[in-house]
PDB file of N, CA and C in Angstrom:
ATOM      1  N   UNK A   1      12.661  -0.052 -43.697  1.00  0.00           N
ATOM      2  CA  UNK A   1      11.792  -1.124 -44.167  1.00  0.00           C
ATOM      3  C   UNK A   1      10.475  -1.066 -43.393  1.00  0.00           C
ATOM      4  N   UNK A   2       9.581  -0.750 -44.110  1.00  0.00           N
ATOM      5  CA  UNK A   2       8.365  -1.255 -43.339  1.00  0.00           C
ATOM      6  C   UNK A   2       7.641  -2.488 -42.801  1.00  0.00           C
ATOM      7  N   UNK A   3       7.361  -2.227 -41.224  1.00  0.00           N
ATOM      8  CA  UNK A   3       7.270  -3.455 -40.774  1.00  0.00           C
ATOM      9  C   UNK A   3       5.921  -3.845 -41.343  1.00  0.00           C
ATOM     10  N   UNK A   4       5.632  -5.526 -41.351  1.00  0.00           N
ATOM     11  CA  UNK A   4       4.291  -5.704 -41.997  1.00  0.00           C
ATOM     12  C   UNK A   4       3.711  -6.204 -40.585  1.00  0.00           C
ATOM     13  N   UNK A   5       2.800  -5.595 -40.497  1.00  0.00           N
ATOM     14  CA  UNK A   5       1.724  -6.337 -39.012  1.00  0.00           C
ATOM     15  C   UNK A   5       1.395  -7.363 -39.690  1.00  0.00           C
ATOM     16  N   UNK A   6       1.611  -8.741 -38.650  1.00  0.00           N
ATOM     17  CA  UNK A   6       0.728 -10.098 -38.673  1.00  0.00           C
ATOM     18  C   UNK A   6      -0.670  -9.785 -38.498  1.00  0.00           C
ATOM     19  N   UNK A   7      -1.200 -10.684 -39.660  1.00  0.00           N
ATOM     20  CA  UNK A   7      -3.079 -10.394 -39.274  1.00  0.00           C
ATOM     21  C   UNK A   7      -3.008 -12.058 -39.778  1.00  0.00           C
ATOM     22  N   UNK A   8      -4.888 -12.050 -40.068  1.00  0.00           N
ATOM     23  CA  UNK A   8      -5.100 -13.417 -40.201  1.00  0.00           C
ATOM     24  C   UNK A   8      -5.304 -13.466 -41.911  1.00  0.00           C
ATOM     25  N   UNK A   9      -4.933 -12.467 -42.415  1.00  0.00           N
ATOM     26  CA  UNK A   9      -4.857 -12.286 -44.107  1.00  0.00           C
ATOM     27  C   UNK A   9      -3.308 -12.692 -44.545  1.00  0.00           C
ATOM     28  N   UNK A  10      -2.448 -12.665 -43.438  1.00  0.00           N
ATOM     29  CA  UNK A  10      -0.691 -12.646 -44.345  1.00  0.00           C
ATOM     30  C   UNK A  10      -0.484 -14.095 -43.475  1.00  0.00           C
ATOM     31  N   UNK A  11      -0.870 -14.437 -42.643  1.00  0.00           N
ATOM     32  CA  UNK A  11      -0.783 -15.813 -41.918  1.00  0.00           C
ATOM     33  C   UNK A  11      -1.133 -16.944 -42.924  1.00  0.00           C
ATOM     34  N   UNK A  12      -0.321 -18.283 -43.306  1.00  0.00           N
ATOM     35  CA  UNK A  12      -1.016 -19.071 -44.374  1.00  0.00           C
ATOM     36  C   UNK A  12      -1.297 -20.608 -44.085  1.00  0.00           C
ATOM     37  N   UNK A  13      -1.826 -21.267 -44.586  1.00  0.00           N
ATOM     38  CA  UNK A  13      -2.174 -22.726 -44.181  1.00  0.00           C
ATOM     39  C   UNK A  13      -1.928 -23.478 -45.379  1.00  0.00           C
ATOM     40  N   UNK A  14      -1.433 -24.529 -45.553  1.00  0.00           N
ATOM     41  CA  UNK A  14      -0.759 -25.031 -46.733  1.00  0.00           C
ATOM     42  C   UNK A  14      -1.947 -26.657 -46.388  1.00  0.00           C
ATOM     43  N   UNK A  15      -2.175 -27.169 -47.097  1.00  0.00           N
ATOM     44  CA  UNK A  15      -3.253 -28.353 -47.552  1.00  0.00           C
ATOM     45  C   UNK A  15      -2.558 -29.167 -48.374  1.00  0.00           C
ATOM     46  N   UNK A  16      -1.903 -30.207 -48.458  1.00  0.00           N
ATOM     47  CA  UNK A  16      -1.715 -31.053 -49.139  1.00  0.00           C
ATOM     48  C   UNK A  16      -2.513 -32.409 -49.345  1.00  0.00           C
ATOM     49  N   UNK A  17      -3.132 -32.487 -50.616  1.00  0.00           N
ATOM     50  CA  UNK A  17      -4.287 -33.621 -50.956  1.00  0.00           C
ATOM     51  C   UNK A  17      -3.313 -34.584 -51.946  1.00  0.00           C
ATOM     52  N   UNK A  18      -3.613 -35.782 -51.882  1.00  0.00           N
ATOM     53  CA  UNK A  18      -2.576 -36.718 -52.316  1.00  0.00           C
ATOM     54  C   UNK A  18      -3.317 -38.207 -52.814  1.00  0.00           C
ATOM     55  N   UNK A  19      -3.328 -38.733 -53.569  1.00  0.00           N
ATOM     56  CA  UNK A  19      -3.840 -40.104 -54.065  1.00  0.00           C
ATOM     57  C   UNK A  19      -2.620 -40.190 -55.061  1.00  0.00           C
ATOM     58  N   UNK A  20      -2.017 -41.606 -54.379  1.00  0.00           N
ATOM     59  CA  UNK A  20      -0.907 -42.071 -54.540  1.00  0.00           C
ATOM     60  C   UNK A  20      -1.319 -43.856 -55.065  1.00  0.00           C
ATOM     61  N   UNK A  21      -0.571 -44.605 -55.422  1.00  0.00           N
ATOM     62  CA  UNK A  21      -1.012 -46.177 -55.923  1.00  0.00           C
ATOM     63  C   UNK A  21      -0.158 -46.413 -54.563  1.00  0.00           C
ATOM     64  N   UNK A  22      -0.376 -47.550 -54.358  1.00  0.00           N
ATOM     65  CA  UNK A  22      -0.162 -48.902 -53.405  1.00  0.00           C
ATOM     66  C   UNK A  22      -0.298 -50.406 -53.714  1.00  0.00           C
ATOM     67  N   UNK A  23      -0.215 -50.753 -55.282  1.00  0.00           N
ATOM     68  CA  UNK A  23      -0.510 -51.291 -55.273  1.00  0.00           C
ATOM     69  C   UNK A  23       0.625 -52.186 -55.784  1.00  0.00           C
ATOM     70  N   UNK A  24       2.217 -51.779 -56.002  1.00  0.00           N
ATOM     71  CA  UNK A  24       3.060 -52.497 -56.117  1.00  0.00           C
ATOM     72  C   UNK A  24       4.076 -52.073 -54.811  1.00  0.00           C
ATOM     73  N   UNK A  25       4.879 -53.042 -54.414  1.00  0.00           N
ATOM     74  CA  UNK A  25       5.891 -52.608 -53.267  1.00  0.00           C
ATOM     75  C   UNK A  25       6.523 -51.306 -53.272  1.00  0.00           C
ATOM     76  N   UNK A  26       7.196 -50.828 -54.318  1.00  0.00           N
ATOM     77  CA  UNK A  26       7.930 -49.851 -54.706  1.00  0.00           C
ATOM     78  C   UNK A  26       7.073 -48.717 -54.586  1.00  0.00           C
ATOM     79  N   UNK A  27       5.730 -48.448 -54.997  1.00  0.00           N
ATOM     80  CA  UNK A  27       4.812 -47.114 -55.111  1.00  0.00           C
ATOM     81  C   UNK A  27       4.503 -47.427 -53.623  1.00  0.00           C
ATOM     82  N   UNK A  28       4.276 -48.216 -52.813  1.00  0.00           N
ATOM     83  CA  UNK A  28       3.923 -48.256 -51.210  1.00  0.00           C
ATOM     84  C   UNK A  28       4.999 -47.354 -51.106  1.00  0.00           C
ATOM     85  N   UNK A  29       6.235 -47.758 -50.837  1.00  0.00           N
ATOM     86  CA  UNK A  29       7.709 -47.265 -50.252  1.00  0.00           C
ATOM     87  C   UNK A  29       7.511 -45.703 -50.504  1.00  0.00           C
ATOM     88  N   UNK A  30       7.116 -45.398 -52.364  1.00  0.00           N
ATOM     89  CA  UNK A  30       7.815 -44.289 -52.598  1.00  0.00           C
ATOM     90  C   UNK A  30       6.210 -43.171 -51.614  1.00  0.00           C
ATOM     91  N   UNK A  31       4.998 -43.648 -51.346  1.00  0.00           N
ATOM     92  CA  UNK A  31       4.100 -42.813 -50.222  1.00  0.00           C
ATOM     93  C   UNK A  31       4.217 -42.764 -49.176  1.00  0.00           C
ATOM     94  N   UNK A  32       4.817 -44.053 -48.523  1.00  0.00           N
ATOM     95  CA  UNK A  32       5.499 -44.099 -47.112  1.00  0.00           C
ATOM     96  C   UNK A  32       6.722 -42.652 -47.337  1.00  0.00           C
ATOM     97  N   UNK A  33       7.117 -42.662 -48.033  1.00  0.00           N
ATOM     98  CA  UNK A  33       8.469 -41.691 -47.986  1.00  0.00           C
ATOM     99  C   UNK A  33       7.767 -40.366 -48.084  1.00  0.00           C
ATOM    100  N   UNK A  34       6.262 -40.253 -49.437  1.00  0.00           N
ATOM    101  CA  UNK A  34       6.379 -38.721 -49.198  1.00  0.00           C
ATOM    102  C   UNK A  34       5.565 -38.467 -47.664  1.00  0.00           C
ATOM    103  N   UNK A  35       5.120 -39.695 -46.837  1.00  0.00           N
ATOM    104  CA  UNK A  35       3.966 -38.803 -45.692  1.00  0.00           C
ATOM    105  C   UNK A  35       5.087 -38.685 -44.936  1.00  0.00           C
ATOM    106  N   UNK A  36       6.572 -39.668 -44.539  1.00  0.00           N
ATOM    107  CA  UNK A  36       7.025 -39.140 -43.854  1.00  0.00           C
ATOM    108  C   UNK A  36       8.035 -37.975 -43.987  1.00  0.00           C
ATOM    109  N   UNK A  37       8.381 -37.249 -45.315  1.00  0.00           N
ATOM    110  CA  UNK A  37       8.964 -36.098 -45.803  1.00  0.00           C
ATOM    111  C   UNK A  37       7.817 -35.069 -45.173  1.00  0.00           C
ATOM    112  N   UNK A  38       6.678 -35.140 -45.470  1.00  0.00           N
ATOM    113  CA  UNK A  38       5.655 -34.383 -45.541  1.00  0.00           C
ATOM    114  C   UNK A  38       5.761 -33.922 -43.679  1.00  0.00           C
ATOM    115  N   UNK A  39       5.902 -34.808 -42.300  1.00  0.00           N
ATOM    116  CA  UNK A  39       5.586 -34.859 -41.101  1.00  0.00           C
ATOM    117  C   UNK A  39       7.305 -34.268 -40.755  1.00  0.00           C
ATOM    118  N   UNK A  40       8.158 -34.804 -41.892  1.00  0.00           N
ATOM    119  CA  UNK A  40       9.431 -33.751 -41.216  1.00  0.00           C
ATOM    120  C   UNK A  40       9.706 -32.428 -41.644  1.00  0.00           C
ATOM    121  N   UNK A  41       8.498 -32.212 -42.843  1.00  0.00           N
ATOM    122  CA  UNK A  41       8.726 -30.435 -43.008  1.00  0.00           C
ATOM    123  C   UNK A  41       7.252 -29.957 -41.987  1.00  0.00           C
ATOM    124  N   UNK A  42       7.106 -30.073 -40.866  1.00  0.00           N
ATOM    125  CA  UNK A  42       6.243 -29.823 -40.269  1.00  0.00           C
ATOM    126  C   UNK A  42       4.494 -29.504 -40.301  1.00  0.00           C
ATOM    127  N   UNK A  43       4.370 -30.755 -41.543  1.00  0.00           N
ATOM    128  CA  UNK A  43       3.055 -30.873 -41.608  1.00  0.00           C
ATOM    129  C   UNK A  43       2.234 -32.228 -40.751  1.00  0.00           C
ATOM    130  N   UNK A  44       0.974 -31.757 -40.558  1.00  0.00           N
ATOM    131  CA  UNK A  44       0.368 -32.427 -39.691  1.00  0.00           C
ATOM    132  C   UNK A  44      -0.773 -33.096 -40.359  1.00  0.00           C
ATOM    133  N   UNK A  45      -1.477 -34.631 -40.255  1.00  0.00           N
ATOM    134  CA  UNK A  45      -2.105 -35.334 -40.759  1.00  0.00           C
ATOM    135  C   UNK A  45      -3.315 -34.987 -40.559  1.00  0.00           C
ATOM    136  N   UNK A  46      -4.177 -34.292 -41.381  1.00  0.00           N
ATOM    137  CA  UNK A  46      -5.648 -34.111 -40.938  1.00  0.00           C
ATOM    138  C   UNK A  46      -6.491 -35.378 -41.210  1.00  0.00           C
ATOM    139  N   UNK A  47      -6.188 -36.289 -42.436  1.00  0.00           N
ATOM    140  CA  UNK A  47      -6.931 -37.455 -42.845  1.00  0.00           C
ATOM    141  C   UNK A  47      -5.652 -37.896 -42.889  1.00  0.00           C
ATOM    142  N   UNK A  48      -6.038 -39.245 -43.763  1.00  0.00           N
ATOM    143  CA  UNK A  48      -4.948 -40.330 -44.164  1.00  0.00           C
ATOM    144  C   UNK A  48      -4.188 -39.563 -45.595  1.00  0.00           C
ATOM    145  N   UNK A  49      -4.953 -39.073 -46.457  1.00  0.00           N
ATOM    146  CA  UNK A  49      -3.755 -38.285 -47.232  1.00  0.00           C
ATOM    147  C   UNK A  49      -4.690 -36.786 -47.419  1.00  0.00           C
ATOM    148  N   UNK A  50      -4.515 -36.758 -46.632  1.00  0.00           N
ATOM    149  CA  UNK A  50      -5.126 -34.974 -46.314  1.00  0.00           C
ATOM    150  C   UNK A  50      -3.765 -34.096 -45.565  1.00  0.00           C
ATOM    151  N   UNK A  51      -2.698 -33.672 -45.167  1.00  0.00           N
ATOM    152  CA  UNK A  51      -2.173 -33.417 -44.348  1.00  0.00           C
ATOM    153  C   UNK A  51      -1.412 -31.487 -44.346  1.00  0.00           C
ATOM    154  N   UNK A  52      -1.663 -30.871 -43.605  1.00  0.00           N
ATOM    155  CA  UNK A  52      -1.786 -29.171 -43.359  1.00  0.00           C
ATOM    156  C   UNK A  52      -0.504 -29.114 -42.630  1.00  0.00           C
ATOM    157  N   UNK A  53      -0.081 -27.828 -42.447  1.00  0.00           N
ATOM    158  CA  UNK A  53       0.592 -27.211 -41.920  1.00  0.00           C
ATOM    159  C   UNK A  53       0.488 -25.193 -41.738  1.00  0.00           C
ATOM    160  N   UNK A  54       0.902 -24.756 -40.993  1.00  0.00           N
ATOM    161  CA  UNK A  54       0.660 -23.668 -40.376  1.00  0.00           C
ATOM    162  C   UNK A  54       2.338 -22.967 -41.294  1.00  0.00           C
ATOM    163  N   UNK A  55       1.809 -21.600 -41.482  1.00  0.00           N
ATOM    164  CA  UNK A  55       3.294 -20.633 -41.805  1.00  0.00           C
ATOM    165  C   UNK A  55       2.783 -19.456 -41.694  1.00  0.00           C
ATOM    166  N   UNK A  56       4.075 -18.751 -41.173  1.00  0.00           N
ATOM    167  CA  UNK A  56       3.801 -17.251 -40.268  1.00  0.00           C
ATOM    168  C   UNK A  56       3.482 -16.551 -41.601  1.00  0.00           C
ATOM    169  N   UNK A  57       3.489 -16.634 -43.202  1.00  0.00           N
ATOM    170  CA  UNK A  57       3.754 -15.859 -43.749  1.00  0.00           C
ATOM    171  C   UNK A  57       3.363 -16.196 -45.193  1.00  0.00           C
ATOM    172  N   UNK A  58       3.335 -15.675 -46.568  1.00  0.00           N
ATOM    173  CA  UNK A  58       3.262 -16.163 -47.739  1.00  0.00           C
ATOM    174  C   UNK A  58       4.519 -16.642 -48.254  1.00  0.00           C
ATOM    175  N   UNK A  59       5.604 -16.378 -47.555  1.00  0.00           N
ATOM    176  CA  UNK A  59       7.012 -16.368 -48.106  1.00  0.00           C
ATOM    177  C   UNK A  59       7.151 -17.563 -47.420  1.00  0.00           C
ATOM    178  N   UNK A  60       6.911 -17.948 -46.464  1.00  0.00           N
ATOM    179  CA  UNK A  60       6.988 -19.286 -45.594  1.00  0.00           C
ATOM    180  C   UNK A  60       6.390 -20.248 -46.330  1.00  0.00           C
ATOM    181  N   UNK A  61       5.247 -20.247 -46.777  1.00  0.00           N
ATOM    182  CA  UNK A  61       4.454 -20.750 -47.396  1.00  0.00           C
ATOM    183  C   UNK A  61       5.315 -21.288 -48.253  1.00  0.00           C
ATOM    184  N   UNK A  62       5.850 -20.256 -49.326  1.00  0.00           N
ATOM    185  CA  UNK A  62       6.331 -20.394 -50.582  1.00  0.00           C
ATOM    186  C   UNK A  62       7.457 -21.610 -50.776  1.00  0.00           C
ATOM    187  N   UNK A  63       8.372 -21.361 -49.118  1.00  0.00           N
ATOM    188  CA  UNK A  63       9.297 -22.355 -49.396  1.00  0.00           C
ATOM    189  C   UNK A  63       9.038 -23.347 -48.947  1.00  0.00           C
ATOM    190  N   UNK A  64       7.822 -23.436 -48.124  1.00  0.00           N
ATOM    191  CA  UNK A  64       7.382 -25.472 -48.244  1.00  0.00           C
ATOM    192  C   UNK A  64       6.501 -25.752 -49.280  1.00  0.00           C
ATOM    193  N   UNK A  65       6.129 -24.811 -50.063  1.00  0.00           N
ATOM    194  CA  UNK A  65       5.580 -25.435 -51.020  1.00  0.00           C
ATOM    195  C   UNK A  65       6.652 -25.960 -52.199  1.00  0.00           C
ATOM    196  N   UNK A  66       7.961 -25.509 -52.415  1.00  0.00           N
ATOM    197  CA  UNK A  66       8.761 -25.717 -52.865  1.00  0.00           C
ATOM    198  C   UNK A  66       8.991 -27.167 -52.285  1.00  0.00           C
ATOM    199  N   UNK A  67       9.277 -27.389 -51.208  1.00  0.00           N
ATOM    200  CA  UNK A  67       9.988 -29.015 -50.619  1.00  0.00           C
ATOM    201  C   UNK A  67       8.818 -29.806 -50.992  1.00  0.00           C
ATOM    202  N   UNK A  68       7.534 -29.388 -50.852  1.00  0.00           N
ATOM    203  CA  UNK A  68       6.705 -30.317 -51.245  1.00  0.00           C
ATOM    204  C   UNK A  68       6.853 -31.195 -52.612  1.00  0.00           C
ATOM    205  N   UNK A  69       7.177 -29.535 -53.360  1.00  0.00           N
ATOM    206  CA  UNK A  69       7.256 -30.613 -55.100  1.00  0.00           C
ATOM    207  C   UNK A  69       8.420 -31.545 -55.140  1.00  0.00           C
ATOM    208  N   UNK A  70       9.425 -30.913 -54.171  1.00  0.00           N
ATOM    209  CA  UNK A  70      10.788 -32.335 -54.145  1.00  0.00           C
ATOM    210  C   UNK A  70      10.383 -33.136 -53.540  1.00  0.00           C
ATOM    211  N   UNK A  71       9.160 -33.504 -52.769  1.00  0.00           N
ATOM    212  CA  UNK A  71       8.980 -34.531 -52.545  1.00  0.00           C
ATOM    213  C   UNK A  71       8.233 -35.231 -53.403  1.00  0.00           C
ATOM    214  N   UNK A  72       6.970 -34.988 -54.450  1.00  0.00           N
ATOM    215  CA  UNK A  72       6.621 -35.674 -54.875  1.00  0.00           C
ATOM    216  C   UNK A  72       7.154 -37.210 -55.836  1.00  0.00           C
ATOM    217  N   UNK A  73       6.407 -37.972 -55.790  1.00  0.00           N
ATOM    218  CA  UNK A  73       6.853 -39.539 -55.824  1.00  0.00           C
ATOM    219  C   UNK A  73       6.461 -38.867 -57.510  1.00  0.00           C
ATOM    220  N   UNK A  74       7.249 -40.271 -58.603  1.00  0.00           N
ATOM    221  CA  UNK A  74       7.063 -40.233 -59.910  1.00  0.00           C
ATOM    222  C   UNK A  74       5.530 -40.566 -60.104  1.00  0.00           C
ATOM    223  N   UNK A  75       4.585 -41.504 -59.365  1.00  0.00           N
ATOM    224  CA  UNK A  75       3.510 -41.764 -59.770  1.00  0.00           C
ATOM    225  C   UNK A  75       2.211 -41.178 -59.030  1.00  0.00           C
ATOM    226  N   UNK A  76       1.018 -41.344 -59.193  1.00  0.00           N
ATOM    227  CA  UNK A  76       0.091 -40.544 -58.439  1.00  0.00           C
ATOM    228  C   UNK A  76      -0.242 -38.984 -58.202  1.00  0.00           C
ATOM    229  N   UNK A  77      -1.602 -38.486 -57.437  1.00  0.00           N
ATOM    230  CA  UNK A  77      -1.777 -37.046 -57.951  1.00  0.00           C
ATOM    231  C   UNK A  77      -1.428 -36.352 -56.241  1.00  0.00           C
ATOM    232  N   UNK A  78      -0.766 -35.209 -56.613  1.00  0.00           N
ATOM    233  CA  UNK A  78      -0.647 -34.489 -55.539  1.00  0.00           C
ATOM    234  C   UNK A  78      -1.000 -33.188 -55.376  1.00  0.00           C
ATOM    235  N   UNK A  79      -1.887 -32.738 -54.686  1.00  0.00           N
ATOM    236  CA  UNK A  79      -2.273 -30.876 -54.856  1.00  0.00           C
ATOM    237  C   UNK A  79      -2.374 -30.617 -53.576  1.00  0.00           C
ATOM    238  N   UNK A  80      -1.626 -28.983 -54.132  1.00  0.00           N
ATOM    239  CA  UNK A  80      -1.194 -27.935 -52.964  1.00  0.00           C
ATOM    240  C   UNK A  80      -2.549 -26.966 -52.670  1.00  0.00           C
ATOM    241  N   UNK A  81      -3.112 -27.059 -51.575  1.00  0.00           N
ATOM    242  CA  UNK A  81      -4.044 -25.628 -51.336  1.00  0.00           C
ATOM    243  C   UNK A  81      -3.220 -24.438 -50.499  1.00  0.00           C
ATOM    244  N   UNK A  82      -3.537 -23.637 -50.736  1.00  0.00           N
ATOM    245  CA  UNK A  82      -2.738 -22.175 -49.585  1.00  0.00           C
ATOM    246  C   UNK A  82      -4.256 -21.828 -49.621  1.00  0.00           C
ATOM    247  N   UNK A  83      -4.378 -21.659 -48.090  1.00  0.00           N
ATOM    248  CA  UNK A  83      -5.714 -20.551 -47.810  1.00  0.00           C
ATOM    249  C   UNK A  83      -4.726 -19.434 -46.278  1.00  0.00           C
ATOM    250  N   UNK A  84      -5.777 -18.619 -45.906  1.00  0.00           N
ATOM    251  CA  UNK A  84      -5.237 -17.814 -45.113  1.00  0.00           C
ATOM    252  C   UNK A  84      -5.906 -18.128 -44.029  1.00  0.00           C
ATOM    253  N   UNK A  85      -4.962 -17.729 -43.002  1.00  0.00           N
ATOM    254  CA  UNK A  85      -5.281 -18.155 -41.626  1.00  0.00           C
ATOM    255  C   UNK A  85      -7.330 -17.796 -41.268  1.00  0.00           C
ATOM    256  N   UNK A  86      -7.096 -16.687 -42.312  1.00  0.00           N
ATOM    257  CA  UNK A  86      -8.839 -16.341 -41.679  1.00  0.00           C
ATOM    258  C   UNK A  86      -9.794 -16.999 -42.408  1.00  0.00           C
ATOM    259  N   UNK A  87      -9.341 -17.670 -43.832  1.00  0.00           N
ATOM    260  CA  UNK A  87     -10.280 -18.431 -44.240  1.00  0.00           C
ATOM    261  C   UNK A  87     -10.463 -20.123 -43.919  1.00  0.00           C
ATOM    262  N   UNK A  88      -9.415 -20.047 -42.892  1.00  0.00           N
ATOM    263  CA  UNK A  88      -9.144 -21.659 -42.378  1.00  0.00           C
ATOM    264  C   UNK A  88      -9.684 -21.350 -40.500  1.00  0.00           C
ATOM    265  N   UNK A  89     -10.371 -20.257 -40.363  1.00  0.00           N
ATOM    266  CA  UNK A  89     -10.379 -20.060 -39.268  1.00  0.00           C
ATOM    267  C   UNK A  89     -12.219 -20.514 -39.480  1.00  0.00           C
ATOM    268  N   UNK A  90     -12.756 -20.601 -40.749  1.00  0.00           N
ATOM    269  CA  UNK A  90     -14.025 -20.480 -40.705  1.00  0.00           C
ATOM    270  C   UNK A  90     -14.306 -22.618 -41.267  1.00  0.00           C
ATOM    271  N   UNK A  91     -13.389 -23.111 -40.720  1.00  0.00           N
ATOM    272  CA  UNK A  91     -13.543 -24.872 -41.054  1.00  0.00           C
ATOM    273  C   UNK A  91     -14.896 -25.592 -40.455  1.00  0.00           C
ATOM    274  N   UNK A  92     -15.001 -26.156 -40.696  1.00  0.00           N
ATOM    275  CA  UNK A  92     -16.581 -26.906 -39.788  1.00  0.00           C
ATOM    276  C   UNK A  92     -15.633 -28.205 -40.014  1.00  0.00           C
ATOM    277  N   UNK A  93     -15.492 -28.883 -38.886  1.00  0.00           N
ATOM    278  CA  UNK A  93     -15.304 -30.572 -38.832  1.00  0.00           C
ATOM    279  C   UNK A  93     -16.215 -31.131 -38.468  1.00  0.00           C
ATOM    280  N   UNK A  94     -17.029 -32.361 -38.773  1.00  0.00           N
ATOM    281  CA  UNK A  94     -17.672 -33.110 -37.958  1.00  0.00           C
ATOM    282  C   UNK A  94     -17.325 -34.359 -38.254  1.00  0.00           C
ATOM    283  N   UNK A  95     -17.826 -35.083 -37.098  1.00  0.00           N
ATOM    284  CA  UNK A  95     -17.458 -36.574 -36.909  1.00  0.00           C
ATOM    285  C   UNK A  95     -18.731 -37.008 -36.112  1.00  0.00           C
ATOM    286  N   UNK A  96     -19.225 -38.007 -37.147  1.00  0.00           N
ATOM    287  CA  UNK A  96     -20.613 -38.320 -37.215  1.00  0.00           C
ATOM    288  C   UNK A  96     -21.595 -37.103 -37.630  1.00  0.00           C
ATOM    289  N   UNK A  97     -22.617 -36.691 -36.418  1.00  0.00           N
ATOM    290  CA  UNK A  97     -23.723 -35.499 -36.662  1.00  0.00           C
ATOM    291  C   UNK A  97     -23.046 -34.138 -35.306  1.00  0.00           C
ATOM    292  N   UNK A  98     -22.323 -34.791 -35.230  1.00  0.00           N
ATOM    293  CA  UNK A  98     -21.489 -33.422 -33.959  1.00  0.00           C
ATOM    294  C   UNK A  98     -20.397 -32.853 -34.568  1.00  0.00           C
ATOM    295  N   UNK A  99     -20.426 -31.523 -34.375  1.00  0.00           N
ATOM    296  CA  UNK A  99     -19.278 -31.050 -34.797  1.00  0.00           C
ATOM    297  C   UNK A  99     -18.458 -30.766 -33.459  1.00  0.00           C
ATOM    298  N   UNK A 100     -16.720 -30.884 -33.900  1.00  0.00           N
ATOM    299  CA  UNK A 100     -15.647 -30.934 -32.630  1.00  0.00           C
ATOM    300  C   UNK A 100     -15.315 -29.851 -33.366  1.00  0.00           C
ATOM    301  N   UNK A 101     -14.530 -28.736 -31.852  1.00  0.00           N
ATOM    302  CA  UNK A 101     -13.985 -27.718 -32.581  1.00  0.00           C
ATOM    303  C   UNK A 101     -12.595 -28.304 -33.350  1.00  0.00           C
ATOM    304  N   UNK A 102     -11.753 -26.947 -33.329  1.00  0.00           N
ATOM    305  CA  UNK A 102     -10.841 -27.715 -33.889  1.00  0.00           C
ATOM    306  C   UNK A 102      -9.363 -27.380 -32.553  1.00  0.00           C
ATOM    307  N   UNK A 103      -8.430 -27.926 -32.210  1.00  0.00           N
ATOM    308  CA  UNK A 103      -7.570 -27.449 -31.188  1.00  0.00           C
ATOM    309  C   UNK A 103      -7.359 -25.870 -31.740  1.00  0.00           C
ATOM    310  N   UNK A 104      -6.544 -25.011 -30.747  1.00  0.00           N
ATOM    311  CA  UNK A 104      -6.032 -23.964 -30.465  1.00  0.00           C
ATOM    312  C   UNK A 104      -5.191 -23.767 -31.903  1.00  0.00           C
ATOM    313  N   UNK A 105      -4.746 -23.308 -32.739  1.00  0.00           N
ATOM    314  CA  UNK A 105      -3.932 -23.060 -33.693  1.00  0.00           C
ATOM    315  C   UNK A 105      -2.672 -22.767 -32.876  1.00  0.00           C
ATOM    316  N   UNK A 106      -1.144 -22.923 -33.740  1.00  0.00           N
ATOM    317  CA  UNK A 106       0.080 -22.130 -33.019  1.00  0.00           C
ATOM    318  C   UNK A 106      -0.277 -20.887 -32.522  1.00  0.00           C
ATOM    319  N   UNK A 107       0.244 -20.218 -31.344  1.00  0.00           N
ATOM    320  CA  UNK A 107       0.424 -19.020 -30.582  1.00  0.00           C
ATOM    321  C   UNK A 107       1.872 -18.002 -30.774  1.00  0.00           C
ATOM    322  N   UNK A 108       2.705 -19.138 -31.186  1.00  0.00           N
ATOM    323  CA  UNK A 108       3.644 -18.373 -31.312  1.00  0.00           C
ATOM    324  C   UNK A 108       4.273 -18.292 -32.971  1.00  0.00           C
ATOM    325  N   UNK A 109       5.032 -17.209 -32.910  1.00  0.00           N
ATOM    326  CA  UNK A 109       5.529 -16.299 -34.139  1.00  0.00           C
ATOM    327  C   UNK A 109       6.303 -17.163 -34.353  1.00  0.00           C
ATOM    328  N   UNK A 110       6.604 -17.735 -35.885  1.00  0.00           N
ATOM    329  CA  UNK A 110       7.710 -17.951 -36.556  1.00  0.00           C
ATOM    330  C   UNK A 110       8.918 -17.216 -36.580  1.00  0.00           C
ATOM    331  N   UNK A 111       9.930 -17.417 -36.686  1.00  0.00           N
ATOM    332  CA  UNK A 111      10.714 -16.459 -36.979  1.00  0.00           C
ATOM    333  C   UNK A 111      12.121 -17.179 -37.876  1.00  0.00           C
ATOM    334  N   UNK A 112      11.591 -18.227 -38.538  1.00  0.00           N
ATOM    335  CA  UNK A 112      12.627 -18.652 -39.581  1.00  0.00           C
ATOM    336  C   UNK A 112      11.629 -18.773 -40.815  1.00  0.00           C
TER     337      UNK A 112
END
């Protein structure tokens, strides 16, 4: 089997964008449920419904993008971005007129 070298082209970043209602008890509950589904498949909150996660791989990728759609709630819009580690390496954040970098990305290899 040929081994595949990690680069910043097979490395992937998963984006989940989300506008959900809140405006009856039940659609609150069912967004409370997907952000916290969303923080136990190891994604991280960039905004309030902006929230990313890191995968060693496209195949990694593939299967949280899968849990994602089991999570989606019956109402409201939800979209998946995949970019690659090198096109998420080129982000600009700012807050106000300064831009902050962004922390260190993971260092270490997946291996599930």
């Amino acid at each position: 089997m040929e081994q595949l070298r990690l680069n910043a082209y097979h490395i992937m970043w998963l984006f989940v964008f989300f506008d959900l209602p809140v405006t009856l008890k039940k659609d609150r509950k069912a967004a409370s449920r997907f952000r916290k589904d969303l923080l136990k498949d190891g994604f991280g909150m960039m905004q309030f419904s902006v929230y990313n996660r890191h995968c060693a791989s496209k195949e990694s990728a593939a299967v949280h993008v899968r849990r994602v759609k089991g999570f989606i709630p019956e109402r409201g819009q939800v979209s998946i971005l995949q970019v690659t580690d090198k096109q998420y390496g080129d982000i600009m954040n700012f807050w106000g007129k300064k831009s902050t970098p962004l922390p260190e990305g993971p260092k270490q290899l997946e291996l599930f």
